[in-house]
PDB file of N, CA and C in Angstrom:
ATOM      1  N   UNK A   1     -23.647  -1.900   2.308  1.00  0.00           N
ATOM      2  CA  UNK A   1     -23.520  -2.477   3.638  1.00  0.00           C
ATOM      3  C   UNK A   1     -24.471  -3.666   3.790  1.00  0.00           C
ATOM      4  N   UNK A   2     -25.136  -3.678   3.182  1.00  0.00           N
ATOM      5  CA  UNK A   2     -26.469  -4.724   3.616  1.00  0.00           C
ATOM      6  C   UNK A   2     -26.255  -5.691   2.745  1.00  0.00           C
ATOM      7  N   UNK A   3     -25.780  -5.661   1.197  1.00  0.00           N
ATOM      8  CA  UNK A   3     -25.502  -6.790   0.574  1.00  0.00           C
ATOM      9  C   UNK A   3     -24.410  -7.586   1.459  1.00  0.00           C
ATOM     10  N   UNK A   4     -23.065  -6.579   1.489  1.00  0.00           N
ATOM     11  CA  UNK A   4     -21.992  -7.196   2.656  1.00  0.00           C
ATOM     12  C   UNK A   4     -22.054  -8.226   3.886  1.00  0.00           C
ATOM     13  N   UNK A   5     -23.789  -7.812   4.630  1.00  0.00           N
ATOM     14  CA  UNK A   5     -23.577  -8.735   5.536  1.00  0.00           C
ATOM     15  C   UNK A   5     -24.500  -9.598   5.497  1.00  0.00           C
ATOM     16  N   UNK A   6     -25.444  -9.316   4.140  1.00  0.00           N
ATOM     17  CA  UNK A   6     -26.288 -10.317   3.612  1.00  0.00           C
ATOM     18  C   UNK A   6     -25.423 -11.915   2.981  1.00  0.00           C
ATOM     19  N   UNK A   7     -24.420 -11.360   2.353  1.00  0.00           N
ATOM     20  CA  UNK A   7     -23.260 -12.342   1.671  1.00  0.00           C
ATOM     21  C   UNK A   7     -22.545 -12.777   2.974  1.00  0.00           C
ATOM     22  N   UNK A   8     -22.153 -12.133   4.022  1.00  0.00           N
ATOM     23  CA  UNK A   8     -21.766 -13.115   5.456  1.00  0.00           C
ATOM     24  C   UNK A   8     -22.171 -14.101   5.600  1.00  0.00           C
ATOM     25  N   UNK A   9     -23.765 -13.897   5.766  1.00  0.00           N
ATOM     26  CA  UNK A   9     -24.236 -14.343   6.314  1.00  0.00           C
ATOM     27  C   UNK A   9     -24.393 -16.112   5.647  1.00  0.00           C
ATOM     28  N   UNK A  10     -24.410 -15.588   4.463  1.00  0.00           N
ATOM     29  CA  UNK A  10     -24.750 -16.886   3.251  1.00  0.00           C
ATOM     30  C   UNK A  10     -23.646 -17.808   2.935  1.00  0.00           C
ATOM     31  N   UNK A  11     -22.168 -17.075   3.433  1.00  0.00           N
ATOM     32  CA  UNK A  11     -20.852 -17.267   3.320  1.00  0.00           C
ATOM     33  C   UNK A  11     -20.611 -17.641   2.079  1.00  0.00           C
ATOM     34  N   UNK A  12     -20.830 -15.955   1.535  1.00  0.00           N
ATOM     35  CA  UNK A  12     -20.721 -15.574   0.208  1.00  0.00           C
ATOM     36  C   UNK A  12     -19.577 -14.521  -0.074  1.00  0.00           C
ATOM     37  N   UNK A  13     -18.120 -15.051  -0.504  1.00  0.00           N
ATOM     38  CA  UNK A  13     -17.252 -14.051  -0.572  1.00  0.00           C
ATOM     39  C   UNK A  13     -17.349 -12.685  -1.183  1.00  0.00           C
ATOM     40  N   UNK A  14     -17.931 -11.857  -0.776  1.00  0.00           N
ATOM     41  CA  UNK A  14     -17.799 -10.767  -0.926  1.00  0.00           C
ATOM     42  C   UNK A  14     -17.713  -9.325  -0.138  1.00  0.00           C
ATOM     43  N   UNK A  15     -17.051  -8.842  -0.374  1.00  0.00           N
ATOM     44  CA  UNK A  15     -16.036  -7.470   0.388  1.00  0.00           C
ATOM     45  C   UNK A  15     -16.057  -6.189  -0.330  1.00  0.00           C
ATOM     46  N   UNK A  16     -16.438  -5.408   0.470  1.00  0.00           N
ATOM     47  CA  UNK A  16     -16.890  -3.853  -0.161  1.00  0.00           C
ATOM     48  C   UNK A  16     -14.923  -3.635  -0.731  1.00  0.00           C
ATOM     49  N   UNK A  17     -15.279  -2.353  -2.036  1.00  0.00           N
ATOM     50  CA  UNK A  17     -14.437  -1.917  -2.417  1.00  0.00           C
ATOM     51  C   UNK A  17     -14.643  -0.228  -1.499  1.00  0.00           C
ATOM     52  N   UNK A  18     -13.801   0.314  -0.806  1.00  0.00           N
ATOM     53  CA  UNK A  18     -13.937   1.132   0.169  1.00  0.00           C
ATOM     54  C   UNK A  18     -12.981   2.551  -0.043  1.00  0.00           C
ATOM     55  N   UNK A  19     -12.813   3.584  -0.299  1.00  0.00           N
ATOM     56  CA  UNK A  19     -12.477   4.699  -0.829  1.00  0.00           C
ATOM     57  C   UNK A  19     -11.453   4.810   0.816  1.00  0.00           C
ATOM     58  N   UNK A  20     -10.467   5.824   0.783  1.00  0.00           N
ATOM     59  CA  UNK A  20      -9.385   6.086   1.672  1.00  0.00           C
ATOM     60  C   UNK A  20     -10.314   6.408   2.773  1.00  0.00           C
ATOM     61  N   UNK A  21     -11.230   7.638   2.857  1.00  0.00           N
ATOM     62  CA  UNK A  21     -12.248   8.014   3.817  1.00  0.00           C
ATOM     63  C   UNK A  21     -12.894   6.631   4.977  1.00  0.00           C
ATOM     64  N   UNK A  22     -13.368   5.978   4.017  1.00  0.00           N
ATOM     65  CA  UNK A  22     -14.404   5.022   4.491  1.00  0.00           C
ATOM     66  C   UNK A  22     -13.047   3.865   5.173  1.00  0.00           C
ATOM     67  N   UNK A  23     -11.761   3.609   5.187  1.00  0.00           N
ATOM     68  CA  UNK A  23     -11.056   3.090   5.102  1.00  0.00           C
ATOM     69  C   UNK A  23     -10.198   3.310   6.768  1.00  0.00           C
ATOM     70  N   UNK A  24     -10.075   4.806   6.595  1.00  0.00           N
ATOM     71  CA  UNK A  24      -9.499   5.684   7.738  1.00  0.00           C
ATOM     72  C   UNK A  24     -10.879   5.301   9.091  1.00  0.00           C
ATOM     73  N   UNK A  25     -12.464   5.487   8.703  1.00  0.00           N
ATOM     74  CA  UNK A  25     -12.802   5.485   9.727  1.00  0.00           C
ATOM     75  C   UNK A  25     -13.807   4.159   9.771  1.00  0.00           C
ATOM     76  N   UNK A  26     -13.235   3.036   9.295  1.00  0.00           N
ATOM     77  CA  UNK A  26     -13.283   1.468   9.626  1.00  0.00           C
ATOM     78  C   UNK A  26     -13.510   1.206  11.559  1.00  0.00           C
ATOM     79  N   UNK A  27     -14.711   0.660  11.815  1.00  0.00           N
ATOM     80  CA  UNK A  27     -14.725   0.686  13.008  1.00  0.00           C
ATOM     81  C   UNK A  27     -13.950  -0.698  13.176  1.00  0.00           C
ATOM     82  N   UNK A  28     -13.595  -1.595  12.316  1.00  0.00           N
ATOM     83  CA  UNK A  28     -12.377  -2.926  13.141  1.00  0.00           C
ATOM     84  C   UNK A  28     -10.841  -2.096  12.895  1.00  0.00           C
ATOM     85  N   UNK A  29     -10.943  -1.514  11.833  1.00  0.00           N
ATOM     86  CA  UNK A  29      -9.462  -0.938  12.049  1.00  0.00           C
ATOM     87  C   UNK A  29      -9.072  -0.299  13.288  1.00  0.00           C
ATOM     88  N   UNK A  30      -9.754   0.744  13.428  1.00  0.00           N
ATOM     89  CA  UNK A  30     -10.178   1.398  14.946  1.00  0.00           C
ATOM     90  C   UNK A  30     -10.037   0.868  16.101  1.00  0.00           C
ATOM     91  N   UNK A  31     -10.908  -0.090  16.084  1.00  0.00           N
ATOM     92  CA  UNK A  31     -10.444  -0.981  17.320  1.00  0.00           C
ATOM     93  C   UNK A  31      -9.303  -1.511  17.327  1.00  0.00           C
ATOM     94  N   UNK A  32      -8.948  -2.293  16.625  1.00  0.00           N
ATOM     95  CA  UNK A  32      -7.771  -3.097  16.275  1.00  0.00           C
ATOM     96  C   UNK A  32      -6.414  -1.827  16.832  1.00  0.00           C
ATOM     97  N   UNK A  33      -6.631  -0.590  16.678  1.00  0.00           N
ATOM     98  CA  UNK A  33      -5.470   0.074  16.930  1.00  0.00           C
ATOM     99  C   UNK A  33      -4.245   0.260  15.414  1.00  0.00           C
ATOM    100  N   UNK A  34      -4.913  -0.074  14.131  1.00  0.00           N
ATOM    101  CA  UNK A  34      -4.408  -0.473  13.080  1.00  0.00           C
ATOM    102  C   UNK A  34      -3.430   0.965  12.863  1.00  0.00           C
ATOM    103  N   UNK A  35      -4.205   1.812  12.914  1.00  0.00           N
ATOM    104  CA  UNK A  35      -3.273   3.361  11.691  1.00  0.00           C
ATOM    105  C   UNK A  35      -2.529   3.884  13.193  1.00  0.00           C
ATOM    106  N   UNK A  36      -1.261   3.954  12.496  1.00  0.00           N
ATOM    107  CA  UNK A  36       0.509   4.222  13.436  1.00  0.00           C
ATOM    108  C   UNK A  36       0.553   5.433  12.903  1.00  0.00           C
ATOM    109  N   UNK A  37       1.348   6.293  13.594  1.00  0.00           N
ATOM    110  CA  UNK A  37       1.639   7.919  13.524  1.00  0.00           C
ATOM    111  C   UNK A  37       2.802   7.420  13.471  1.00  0.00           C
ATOM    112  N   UNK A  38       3.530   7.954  12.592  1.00  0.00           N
ATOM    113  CA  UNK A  38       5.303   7.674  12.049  1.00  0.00           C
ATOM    114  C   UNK A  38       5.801   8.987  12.389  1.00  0.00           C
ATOM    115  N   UNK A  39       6.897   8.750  12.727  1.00  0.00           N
ATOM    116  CA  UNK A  39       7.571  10.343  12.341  1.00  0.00           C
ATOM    117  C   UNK A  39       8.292  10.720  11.427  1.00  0.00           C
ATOM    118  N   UNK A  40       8.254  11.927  10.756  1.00  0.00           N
ATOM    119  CA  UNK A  40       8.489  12.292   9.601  1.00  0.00           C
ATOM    120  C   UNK A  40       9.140  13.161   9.356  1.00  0.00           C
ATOM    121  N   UNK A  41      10.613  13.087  10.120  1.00  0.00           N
ATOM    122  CA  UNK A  41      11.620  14.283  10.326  1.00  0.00           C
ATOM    123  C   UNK A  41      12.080  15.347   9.519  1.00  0.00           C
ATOM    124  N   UNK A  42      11.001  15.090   7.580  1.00  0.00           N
ATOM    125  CA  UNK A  42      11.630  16.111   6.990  1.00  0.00           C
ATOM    126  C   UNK A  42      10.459  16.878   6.231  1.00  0.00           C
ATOM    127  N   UNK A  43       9.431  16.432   7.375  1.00  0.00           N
ATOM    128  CA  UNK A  43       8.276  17.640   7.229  1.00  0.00           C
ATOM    129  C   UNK A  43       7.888  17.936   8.616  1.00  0.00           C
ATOM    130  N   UNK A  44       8.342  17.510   9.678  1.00  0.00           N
ATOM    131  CA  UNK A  44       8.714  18.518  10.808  1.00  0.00           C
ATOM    132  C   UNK A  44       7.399  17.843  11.743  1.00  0.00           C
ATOM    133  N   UNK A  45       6.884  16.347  10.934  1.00  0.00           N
ATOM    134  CA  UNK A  45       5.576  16.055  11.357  1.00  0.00           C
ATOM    135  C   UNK A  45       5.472  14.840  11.738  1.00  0.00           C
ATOM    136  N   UNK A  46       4.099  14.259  12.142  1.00  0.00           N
ATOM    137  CA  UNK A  46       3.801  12.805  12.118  1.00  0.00           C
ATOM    138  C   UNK A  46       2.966  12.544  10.466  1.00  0.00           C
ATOM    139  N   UNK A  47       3.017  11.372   9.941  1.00  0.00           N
ATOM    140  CA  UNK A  47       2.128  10.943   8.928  1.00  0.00           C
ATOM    141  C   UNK A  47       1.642   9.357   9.814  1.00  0.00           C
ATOM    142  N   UNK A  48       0.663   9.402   9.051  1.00  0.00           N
ATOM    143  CA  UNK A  48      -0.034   8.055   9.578  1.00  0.00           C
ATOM    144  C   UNK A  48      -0.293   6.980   8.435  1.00  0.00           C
ATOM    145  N   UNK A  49       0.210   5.988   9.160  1.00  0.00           N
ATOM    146  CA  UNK A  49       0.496   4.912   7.733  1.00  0.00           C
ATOM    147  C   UNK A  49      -0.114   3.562   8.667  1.00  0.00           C
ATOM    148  N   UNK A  50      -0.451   2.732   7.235  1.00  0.00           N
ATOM    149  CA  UNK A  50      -0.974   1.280   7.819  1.00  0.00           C
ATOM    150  C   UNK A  50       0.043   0.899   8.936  1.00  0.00           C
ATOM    151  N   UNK A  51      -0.843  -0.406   9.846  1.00  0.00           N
ATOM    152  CA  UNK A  51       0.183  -0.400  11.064  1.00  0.00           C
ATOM    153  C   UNK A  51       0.395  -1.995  10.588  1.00  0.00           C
ATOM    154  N   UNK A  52       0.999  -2.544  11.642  1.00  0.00           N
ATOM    155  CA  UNK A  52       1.296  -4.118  10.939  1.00  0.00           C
ATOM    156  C   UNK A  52      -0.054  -4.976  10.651  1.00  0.00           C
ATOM    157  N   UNK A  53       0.218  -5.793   9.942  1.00  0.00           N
ATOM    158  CA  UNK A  53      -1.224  -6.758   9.092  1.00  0.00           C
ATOM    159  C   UNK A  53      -1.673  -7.744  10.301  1.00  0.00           C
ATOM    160  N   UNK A  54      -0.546  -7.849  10.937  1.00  0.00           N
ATOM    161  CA  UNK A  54      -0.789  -9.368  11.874  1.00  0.00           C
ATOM    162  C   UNK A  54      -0.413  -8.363  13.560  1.00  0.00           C
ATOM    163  N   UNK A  55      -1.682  -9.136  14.338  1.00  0.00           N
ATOM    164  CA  UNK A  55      -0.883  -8.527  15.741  1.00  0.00           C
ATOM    165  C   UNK A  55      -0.618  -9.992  16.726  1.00  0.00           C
ATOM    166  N   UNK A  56       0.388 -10.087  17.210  1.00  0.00           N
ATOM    167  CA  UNK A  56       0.906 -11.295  18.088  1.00  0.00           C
ATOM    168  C   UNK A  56       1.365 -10.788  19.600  1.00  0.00           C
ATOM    169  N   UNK A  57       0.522 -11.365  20.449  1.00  0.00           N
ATOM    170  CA  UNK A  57       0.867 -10.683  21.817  1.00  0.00           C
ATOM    171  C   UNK A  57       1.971 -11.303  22.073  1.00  0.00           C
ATOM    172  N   UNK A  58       3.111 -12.538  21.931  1.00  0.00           N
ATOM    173  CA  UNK A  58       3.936 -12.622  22.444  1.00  0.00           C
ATOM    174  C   UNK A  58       5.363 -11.797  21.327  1.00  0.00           C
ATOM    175  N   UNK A  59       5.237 -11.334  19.850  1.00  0.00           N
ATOM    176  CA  UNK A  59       6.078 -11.100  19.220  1.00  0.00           C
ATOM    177  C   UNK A  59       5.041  -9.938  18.435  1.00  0.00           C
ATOM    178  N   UNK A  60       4.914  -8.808  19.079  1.00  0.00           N
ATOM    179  CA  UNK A  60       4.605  -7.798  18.050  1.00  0.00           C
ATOM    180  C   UNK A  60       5.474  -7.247  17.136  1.00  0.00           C
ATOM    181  N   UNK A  61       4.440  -7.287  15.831  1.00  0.00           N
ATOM    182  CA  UNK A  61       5.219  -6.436  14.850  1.00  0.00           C
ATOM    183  C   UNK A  61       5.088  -4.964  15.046  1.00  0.00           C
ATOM    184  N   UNK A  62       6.147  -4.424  14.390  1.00  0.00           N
ATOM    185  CA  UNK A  62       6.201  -2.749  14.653  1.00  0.00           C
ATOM    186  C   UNK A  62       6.362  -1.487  13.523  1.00  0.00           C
ATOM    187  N   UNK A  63       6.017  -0.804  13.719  1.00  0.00           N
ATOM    188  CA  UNK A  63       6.700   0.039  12.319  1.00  0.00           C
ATOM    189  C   UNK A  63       8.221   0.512  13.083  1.00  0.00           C
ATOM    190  N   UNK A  64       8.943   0.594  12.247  1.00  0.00           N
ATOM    191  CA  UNK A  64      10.465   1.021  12.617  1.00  0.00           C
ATOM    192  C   UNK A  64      10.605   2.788  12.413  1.00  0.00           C
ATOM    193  N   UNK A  65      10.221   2.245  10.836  1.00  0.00           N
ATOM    194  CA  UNK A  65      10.398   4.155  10.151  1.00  0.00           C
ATOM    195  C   UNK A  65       9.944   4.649   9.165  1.00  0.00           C
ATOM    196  N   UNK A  66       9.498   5.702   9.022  1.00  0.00           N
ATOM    197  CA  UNK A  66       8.802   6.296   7.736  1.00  0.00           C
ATOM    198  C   UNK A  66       9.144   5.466   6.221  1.00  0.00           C
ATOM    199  N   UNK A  67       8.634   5.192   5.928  1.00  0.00           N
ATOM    200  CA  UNK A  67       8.777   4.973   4.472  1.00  0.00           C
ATOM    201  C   UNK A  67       9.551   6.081   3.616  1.00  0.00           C
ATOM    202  N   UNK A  68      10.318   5.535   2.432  1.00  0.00           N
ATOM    203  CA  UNK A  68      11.642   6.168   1.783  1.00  0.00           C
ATOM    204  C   UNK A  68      11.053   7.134   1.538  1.00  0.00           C
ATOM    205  N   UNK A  69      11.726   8.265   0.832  1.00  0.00           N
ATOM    206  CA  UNK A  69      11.735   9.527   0.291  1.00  0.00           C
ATOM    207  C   UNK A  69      11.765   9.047  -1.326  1.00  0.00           C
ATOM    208  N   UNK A  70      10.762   9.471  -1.767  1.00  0.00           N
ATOM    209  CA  UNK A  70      11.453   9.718  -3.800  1.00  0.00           C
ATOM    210  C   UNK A  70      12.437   9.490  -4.104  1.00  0.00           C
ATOM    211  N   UNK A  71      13.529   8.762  -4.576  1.00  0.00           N
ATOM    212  CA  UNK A  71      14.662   8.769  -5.157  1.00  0.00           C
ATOM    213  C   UNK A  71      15.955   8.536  -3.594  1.00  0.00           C
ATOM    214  N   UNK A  72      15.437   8.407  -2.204  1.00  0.00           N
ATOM    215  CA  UNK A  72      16.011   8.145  -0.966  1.00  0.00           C
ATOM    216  C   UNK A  72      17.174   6.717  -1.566  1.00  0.00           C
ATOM    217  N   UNK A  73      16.470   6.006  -2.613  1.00  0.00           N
ATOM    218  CA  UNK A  73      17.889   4.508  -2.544  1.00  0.00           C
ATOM    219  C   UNK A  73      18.162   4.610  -3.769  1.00  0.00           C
ATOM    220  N   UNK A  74      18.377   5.614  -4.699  1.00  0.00           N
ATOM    221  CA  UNK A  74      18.842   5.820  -6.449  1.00  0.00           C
ATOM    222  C   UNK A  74      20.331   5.068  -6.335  1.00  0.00           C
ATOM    223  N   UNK A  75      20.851   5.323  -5.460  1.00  0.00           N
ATOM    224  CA  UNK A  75      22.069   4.892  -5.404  1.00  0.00           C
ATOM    225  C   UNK A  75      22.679   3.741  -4.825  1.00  0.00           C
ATOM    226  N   UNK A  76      21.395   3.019  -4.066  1.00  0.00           N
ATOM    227  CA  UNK A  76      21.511   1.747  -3.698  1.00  0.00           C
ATOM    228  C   UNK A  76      21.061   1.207  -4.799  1.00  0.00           C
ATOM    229  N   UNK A  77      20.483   1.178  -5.491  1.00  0.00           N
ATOM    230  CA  UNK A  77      19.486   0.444  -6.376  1.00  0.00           C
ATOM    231  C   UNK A  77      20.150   0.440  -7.575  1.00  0.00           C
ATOM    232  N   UNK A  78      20.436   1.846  -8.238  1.00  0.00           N
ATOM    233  CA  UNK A  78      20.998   1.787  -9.305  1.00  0.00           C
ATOM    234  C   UNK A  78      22.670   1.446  -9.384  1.00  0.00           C
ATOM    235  N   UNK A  79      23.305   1.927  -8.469  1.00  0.00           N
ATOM    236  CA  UNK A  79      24.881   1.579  -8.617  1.00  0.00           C
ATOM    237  C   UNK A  79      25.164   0.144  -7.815  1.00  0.00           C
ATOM    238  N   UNK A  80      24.331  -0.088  -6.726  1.00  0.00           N
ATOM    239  CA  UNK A  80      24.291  -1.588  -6.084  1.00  0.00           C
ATOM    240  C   UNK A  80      23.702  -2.473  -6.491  1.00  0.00           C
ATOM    241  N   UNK A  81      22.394  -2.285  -6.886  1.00  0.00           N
ATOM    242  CA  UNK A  81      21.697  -3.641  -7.010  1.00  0.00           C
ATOM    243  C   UNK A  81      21.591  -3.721  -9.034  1.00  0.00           C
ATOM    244  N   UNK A  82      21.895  -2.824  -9.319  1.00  0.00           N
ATOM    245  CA  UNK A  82      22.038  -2.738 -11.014  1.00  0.00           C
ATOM    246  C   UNK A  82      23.445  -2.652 -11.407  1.00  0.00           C
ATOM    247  N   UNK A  83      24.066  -2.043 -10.553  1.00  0.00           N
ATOM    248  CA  UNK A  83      25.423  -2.365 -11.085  1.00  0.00           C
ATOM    249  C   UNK A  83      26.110  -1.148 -12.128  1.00  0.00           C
ATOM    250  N   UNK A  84      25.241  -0.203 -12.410  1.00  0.00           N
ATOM    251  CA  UNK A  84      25.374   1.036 -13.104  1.00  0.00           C
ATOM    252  C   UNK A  84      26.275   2.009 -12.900  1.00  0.00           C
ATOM    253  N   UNK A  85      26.897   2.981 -13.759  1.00  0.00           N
ATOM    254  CA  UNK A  85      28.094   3.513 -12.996  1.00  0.00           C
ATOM    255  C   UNK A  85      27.614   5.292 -12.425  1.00  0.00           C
ATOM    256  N   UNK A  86      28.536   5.533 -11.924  1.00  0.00           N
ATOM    257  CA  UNK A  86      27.904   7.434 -11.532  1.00  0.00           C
ATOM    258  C   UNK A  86      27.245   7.942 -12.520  1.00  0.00           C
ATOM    259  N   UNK A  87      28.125   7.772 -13.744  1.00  0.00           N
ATOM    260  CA  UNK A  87      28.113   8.815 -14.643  1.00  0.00           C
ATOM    261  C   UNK A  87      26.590   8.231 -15.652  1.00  0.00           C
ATOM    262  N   UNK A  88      26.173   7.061 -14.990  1.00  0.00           N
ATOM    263  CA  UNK A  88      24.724   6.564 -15.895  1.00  0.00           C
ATOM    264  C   UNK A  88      23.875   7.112 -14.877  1.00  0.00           C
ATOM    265  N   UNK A  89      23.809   7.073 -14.148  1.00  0.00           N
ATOM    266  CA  UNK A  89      23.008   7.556 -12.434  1.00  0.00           C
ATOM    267  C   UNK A  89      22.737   9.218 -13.021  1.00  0.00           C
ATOM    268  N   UNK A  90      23.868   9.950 -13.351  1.00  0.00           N
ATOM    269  CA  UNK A  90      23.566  11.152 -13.346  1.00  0.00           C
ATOM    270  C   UNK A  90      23.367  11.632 -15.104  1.00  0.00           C
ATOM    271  N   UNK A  91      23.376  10.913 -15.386  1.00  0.00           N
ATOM    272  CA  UNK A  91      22.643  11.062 -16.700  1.00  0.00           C
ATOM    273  C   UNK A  91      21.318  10.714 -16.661  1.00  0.00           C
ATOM    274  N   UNK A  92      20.934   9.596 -15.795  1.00  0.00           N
ATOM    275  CA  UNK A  92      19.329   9.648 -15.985  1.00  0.00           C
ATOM    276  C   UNK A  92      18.714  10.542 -15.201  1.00  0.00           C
ATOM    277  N   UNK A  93      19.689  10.910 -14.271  1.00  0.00           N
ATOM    278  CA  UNK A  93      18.917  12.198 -13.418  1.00  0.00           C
ATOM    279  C   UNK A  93      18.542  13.624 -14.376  1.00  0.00           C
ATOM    280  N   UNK A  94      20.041  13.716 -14.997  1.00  0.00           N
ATOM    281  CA  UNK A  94      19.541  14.982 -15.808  1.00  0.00           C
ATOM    282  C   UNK A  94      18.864  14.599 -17.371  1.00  0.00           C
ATOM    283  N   UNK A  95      18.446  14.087 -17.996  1.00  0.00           N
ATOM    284  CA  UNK A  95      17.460  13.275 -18.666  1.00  0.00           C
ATOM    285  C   UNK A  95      15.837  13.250 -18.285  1.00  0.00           C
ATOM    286  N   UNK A  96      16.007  13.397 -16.769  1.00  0.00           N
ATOM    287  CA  UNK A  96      14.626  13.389 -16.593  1.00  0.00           C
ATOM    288  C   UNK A  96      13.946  12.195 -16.200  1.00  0.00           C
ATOM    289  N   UNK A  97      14.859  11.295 -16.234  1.00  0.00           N
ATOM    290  CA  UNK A  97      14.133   9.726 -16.201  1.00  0.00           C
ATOM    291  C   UNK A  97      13.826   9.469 -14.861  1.00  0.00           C
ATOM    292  N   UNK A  98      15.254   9.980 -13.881  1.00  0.00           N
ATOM    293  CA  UNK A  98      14.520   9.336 -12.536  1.00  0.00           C
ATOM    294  C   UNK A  98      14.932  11.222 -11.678  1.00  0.00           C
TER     295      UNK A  98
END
C-alpha cells in the first residue's frame, strides 16, 4: 500500500496485483457501486459478477444476464459459426473433447 501511493504520488505507474478477496472489498469499487447480483435461474440464486467498466449518467451500461453455462452455445459455435455437422458435435461430445 505505501509503495502504491508512494509511486502516485511520483506519477510512477504502478498498480498492486490484488487477490479476489482484496478485490471484492476495494473501497472505489464499493463506492462506485461496481459488483451486480445477476440472477442465476439454474442454481435457484443470485451470483455476483463485475458490473459495467464505464458508468455514463445519460446512457448507462447494464448487465442483461448471467453469463453462459459450460457448453450453453456448442451448437451455435460448432454447427454455426464452424460449420460442423451433428454427427462431429456428438462425437466430440462422446470423445470427451468438449
Amino acid at each position: 500500500d505505501e509503495l502504491y501511493k508512494e509511486s502516485s504520488k511520483r506519477h510512477i505507474p504502478l498498480a498492486p496485483v490484488s487477490g479476489f478477496d482484496a478485490v471484492l472489498r476495494n473501497k472505489q469499487l464499493r463506492s462506485r457501486d461496481y459488483w451486480v447480483d445477476v440472477d442465476h435461474p439454474e442454481l435457484k440464486s443470485k451470483i455476483r459478477y463485475p458490473g459495467p467498466f464505464l458508468k455514463f449518467s445519460e446512457t448507462p451500461m447494464t448487465i442483461r444476464h448471467r453469463a453462459p453455462l459450460i457448453g450453453e452455445h456448442n451448437e451455435d459455435v460448432y454447427l454455426g459459426e464452424l460449420g460442423m455437422s451433428k454427427r462431429e458435435l456428438v462425437m466430440l461430445k462422446e470423445g470427451g473433447v468438449i
